[in-house]
C-alpha atoms as a PDB file:
ATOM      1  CA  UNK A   1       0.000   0.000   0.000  1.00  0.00           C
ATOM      2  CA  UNK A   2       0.909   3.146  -0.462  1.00  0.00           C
ATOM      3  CA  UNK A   3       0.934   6.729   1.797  1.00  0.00           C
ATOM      4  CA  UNK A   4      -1.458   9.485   1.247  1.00  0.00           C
ATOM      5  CA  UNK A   5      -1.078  11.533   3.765  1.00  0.00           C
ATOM      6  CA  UNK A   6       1.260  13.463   2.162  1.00  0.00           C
ATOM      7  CA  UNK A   7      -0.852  14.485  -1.099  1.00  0.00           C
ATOM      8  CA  UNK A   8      -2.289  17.438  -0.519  1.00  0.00           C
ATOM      9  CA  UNK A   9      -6.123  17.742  -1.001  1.00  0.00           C
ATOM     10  CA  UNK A  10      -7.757  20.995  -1.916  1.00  0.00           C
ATOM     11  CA  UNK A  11      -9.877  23.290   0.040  1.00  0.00           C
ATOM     12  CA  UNK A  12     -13.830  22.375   0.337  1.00  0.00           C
ATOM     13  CA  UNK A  13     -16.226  25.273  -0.185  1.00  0.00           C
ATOM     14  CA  UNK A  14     -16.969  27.820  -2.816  1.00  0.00           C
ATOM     15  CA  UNK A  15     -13.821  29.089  -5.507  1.00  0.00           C
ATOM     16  CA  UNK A  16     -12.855  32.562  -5.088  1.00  0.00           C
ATOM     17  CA  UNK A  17     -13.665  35.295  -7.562  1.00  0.00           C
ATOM     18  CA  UNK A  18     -10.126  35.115  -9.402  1.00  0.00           C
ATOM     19  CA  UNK A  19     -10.792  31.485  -9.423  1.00  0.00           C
ATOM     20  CA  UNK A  20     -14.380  31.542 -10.787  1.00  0.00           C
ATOM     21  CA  UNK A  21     -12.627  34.674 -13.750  1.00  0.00           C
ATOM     22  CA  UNK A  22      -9.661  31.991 -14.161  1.00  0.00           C
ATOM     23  CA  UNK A  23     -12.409  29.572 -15.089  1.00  0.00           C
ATOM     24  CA  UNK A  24     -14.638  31.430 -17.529  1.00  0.00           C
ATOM     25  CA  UNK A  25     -11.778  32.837 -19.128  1.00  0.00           C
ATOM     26  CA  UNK A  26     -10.698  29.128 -19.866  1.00  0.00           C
ATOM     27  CA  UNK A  27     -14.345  28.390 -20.858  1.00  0.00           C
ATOM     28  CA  UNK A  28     -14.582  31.385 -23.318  1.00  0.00           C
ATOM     29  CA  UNK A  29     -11.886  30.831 -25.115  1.00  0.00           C
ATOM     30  CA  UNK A  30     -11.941  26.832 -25.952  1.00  0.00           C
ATOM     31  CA  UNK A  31     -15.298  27.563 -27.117  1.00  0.00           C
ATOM     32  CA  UNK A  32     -14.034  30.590 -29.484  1.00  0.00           C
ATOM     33  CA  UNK A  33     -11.203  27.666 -30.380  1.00  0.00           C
ATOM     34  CA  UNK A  34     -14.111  25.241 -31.269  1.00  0.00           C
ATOM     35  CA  UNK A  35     -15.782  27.913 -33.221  1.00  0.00           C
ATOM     36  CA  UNK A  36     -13.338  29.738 -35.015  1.00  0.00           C
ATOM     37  CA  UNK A  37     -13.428  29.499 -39.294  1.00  0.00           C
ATOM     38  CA  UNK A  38     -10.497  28.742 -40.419  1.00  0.00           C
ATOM     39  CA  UNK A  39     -11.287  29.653 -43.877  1.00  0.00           C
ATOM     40  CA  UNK A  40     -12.595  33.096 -43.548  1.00  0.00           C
ATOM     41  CA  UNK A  41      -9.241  33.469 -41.405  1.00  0.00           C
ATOM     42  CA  UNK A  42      -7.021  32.251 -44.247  1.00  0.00           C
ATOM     43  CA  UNK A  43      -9.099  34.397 -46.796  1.00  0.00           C
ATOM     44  CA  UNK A  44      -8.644  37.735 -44.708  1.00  0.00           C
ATOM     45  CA  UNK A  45      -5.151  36.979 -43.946  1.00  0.00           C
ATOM     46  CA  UNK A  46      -4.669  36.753 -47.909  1.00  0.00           C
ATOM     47  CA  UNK A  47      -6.329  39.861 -48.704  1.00  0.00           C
ATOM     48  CA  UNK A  48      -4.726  41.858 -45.702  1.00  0.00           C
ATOM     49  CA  UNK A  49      -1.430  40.687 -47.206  1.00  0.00           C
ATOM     50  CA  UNK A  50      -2.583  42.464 -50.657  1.00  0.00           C
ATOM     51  CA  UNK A  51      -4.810  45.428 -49.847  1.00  0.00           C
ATOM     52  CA  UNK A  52      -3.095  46.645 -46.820  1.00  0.00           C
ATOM     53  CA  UNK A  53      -0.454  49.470 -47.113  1.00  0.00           C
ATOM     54  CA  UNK A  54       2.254  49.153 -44.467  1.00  0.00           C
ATOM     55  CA  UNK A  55       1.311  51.412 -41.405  1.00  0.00           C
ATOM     56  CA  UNK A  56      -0.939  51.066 -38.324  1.00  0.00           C
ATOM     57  CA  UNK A  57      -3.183  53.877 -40.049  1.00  0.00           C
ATOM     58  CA  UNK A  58      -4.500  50.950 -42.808  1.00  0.00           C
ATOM     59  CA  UNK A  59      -5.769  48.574 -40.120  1.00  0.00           C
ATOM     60  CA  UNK A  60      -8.955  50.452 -39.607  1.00  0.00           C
ATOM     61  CA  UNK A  61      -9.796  49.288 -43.138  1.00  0.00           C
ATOM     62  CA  UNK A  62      -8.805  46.065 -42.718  1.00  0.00           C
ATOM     63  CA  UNK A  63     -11.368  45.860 -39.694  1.00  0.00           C
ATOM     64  CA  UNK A  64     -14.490  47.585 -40.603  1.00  0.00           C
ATOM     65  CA  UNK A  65     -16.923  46.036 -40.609  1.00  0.00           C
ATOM     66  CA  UNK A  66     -20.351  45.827 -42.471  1.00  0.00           C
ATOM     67  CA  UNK A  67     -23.229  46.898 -40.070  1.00  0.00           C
ATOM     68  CA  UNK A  68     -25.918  44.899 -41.924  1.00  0.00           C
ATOM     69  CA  UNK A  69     -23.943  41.545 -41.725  1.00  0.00           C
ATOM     70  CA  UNK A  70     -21.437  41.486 -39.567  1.00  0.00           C
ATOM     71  CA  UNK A  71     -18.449  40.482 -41.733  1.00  0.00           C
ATOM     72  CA  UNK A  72     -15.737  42.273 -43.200  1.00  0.00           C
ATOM     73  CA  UNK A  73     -16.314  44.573 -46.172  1.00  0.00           C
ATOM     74  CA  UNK A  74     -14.546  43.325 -49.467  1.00  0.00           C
ATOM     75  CA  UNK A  75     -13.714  46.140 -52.083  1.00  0.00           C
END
């Protein structure tokens, strides 16, 4: 047999509040990991690489966004 007094056992009652954040945090983002599309990803990284002029000033129009659907506006 073996000894188990030595393995620590953790605290009974309710997680604190960075625990409980820790914990949706997790939650949130292996569902957006689950959920993510690939493809669209791969298609906007393709046309960033082509439309976008270098500076942070571009970026806004690589992010808008149209208000009817949702997705990214293609020119």
């Amino acid at each position: 047999m073996t000894d188990t007094s030595a393995v620590a056992t953790p605290l009974s009652g309710r997680p604190g509040p960075w625990a409980r954040l820790r914990f949706r945090w997790q939650a949130e983002q292996e569902v957006h990991e689950l959920t993510r599309d690939r493809e669209h990803e791969r298609r906007v990284l393709a046309e960033a690489a082509v439309r976008l002029q270098p500076g942070p000033w571009a970026i806004g129009l690589f992010l808008r966004r149209d208000p009817d659907t949702g997705r990214g506006v293609s020119r």
